[in-house]
PDB file of N, CA and C in Angstrom:
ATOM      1  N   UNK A   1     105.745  93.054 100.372  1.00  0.00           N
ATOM      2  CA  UNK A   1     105.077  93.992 101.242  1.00  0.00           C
ATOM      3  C   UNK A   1     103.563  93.948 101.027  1.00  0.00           C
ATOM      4  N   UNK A   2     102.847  93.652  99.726  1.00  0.00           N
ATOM      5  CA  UNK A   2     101.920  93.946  99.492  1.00  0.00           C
ATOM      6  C   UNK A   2     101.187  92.616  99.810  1.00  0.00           C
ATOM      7  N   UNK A   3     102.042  91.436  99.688  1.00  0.00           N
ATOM      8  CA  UNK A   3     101.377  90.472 100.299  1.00  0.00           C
ATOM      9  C   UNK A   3     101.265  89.906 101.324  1.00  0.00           C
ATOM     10  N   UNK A   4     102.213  90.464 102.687  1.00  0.00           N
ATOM     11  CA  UNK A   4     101.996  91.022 103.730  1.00  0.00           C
ATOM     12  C   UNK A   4     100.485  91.240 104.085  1.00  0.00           C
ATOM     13  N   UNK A   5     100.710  93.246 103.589  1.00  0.00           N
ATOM     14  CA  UNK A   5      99.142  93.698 104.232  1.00  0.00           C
ATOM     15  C   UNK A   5      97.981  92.787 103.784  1.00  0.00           C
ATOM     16  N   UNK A   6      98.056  92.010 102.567  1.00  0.00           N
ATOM     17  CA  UNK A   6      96.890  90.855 102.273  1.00  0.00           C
ATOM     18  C   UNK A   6      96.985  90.058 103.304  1.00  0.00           C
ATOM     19  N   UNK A   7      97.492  89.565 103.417  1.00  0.00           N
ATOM     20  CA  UNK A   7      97.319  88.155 104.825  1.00  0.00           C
ATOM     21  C   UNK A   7      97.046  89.074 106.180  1.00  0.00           C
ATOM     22  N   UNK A   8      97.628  90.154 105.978  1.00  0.00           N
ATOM     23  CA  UNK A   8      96.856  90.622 107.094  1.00  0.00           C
ATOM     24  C   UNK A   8      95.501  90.925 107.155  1.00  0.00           C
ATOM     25  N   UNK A   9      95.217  91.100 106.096  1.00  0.00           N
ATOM     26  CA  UNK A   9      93.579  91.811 106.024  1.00  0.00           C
ATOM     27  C   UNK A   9      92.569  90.413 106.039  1.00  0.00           C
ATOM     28  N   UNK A  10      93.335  89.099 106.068  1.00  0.00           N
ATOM     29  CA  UNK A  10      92.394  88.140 105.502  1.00  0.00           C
ATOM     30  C   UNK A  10      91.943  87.370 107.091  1.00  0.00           C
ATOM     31  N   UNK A  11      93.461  87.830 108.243  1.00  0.00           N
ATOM     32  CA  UNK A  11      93.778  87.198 109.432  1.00  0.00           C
ATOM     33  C   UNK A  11      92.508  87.931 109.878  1.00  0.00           C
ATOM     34  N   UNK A  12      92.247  89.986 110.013  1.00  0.00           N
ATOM     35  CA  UNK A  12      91.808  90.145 110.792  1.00  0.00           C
ATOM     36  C   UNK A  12      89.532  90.388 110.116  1.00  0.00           C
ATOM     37  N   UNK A  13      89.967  90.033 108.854  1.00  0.00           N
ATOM     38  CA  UNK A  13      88.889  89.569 108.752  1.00  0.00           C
ATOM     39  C   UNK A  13      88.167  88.107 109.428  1.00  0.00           C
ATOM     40  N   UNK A  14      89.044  87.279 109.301  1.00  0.00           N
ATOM     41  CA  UNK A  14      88.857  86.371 109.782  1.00  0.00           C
ATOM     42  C   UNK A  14      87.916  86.157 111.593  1.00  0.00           C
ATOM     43  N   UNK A  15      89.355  87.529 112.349  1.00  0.00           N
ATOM     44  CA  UNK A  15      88.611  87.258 113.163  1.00  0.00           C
ATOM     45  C   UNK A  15      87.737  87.671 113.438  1.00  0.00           C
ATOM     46  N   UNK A  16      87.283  89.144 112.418  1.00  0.00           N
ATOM     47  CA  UNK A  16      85.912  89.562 113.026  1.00  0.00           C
ATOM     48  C   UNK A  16      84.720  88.421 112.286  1.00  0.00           C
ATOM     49  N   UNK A  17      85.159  87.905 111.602  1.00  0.00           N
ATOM     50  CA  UNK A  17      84.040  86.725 111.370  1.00  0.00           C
ATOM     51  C   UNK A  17      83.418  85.907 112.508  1.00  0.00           C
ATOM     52  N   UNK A  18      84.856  85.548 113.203  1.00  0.00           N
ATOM     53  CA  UNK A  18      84.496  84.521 114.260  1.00  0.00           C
ATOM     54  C   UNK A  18      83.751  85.574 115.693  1.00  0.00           C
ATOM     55  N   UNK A  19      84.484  86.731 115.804  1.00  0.00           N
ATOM     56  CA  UNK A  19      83.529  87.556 116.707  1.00  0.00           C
ATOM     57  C   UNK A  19      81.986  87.962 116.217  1.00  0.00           C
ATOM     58  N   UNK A  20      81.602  87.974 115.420  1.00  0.00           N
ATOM     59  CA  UNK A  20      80.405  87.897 115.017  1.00  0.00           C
ATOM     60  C   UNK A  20      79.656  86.928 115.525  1.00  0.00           C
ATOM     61  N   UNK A  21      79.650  85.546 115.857  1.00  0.00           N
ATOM     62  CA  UNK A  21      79.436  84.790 116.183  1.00  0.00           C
ATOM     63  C   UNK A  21      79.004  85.062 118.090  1.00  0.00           C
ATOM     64  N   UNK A  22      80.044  85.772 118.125  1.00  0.00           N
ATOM     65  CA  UNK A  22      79.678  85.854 119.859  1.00  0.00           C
ATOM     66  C   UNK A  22      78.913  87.277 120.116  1.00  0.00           C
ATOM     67  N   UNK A  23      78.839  88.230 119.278  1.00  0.00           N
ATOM     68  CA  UNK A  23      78.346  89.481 119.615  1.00  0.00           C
ATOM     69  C   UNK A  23      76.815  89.366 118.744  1.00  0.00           C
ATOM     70  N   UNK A  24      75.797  88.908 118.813  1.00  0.00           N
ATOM     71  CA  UNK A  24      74.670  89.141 118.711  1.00  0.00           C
ATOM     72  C   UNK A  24      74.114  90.129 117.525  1.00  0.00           C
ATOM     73  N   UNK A  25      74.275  91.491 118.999  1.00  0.00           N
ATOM     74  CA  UNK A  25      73.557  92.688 118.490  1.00  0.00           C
ATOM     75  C   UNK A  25      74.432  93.214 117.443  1.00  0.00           C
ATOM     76  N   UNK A  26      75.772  92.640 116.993  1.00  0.00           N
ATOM     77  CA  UNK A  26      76.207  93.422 115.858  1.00  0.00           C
ATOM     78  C   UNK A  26      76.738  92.630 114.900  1.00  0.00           C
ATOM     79  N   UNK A  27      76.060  91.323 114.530  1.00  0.00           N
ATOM     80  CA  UNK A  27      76.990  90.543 113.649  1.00  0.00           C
ATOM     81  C   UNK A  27      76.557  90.752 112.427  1.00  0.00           C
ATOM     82  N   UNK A  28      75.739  91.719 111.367  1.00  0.00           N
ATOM     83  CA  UNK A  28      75.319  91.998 110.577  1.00  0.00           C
ATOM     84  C   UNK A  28      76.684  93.034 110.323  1.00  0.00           C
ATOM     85  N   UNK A  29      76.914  93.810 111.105  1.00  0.00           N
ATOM     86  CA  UNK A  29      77.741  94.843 110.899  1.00  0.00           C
ATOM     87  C   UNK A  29      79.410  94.386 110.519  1.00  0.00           C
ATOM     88  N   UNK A  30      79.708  92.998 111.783  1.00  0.00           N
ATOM     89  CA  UNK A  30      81.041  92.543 111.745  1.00  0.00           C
ATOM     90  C   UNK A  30      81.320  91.865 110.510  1.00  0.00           C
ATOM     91  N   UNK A  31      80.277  90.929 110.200  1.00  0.00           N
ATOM     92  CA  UNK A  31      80.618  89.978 108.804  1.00  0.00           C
ATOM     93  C   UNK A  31      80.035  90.690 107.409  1.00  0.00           C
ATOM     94  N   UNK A  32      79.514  91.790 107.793  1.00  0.00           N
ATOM     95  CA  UNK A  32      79.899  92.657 106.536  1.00  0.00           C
ATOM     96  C   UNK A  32      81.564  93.135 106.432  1.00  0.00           C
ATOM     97  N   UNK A  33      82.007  93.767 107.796  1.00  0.00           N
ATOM     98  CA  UNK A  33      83.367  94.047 107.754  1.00  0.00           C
ATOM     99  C   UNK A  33      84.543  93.071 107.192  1.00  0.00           C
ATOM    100  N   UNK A  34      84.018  92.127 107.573  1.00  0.00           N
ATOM    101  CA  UNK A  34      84.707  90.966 107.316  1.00  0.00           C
ATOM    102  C   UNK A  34      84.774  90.314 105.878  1.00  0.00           C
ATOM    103  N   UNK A  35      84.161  90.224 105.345  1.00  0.00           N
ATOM    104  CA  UNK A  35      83.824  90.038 103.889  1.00  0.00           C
ATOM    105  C   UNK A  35      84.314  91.017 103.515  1.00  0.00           C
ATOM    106  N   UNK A  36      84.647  92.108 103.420  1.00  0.00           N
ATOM    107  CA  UNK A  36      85.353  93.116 102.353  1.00  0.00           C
ATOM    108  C   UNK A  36      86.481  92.912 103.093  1.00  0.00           C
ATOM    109  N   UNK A  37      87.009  92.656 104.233  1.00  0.00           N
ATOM    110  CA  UNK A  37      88.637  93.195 104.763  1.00  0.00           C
ATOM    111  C   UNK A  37      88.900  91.556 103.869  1.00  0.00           C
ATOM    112  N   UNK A  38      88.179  90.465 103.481  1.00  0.00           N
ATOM    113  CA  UNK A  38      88.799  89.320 103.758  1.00  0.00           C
ATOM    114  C   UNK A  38      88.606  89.432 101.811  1.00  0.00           C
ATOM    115  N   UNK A  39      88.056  89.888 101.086  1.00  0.00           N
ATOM    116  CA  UNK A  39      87.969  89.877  99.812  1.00  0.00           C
ATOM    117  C   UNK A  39      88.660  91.139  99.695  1.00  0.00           C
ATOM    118  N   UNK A  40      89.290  92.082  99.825  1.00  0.00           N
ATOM    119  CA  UNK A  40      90.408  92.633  99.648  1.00  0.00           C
ATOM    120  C   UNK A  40      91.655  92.342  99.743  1.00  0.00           C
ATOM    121  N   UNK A  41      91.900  91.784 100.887  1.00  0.00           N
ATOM    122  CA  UNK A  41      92.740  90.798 101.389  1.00  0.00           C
ATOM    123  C   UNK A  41      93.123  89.820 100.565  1.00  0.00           C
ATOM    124  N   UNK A  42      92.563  88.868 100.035  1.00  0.00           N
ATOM    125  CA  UNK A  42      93.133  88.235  98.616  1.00  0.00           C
ATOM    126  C   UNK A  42      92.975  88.588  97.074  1.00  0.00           C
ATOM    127  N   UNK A  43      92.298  89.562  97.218  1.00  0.00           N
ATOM    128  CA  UNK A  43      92.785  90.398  96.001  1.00  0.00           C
ATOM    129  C   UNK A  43      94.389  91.344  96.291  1.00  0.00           C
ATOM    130  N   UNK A  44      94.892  91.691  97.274  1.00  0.00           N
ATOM    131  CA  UNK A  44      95.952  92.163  97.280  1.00  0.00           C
ATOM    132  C   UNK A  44      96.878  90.579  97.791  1.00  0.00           C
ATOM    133  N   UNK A  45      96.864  89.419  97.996  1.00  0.00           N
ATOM    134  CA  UNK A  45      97.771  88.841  97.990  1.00  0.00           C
ATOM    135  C   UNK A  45      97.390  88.421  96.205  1.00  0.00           C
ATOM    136  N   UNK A  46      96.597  88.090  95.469  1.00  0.00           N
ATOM    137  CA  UNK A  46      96.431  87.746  94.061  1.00  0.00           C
ATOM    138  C   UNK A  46      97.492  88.636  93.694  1.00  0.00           C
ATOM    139  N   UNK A  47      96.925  89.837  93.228  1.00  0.00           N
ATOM    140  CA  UNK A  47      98.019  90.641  92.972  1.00  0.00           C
ATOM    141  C   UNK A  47      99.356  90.980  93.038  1.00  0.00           C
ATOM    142  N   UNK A  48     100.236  90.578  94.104  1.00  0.00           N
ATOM    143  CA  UNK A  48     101.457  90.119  94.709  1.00  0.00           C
ATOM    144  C   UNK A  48     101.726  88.906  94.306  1.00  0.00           C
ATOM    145  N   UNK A  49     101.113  88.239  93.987  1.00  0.00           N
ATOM    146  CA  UNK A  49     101.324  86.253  93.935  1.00  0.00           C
ATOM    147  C   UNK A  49     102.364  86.693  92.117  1.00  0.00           C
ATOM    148  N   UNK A  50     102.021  87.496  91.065  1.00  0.00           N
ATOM    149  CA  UNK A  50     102.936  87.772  90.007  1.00  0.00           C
ATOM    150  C   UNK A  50     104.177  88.256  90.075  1.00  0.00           C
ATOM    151  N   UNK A  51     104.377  88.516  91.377  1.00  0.00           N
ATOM    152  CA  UNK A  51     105.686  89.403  91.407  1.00  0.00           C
ATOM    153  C   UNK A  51     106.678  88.132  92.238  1.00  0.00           C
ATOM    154  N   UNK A  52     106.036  87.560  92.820  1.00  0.00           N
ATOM    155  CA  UNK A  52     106.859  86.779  93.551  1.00  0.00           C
ATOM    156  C   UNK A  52     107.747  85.775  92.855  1.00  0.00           C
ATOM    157  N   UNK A  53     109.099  85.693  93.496  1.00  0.00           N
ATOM    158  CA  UNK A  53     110.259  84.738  92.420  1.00  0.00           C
ATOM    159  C   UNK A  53     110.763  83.461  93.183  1.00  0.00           C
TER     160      UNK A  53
END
């Protein structure tokens, strides 16, 4: 479950990375978002990666 919501957080970091790219006036704001959803994001799949069998 927990490594789940990680890949999720890394997908939708991802895409606000790539929307950054097309939105101008706010890509300071998006790839900040993005950098923490996407470095949380594999800190919660890291974390999960010990449990897995």
């Amino acid at each position: 479950m927990v490594g789940m919501l990680g890949a999720a957080r890394v997908a939708v970091g991802s895409v606000l990375a790539r929307g950054a790219q097309r939105y101008a006036t706010r890509t300071e704001t998006l790839e900040a978002w993005a950098g923490a959803l996407v470095v949380l994001g594999f800190g919660l799949l890291g974390s999960a990666l010990p449990h897995v069998h």
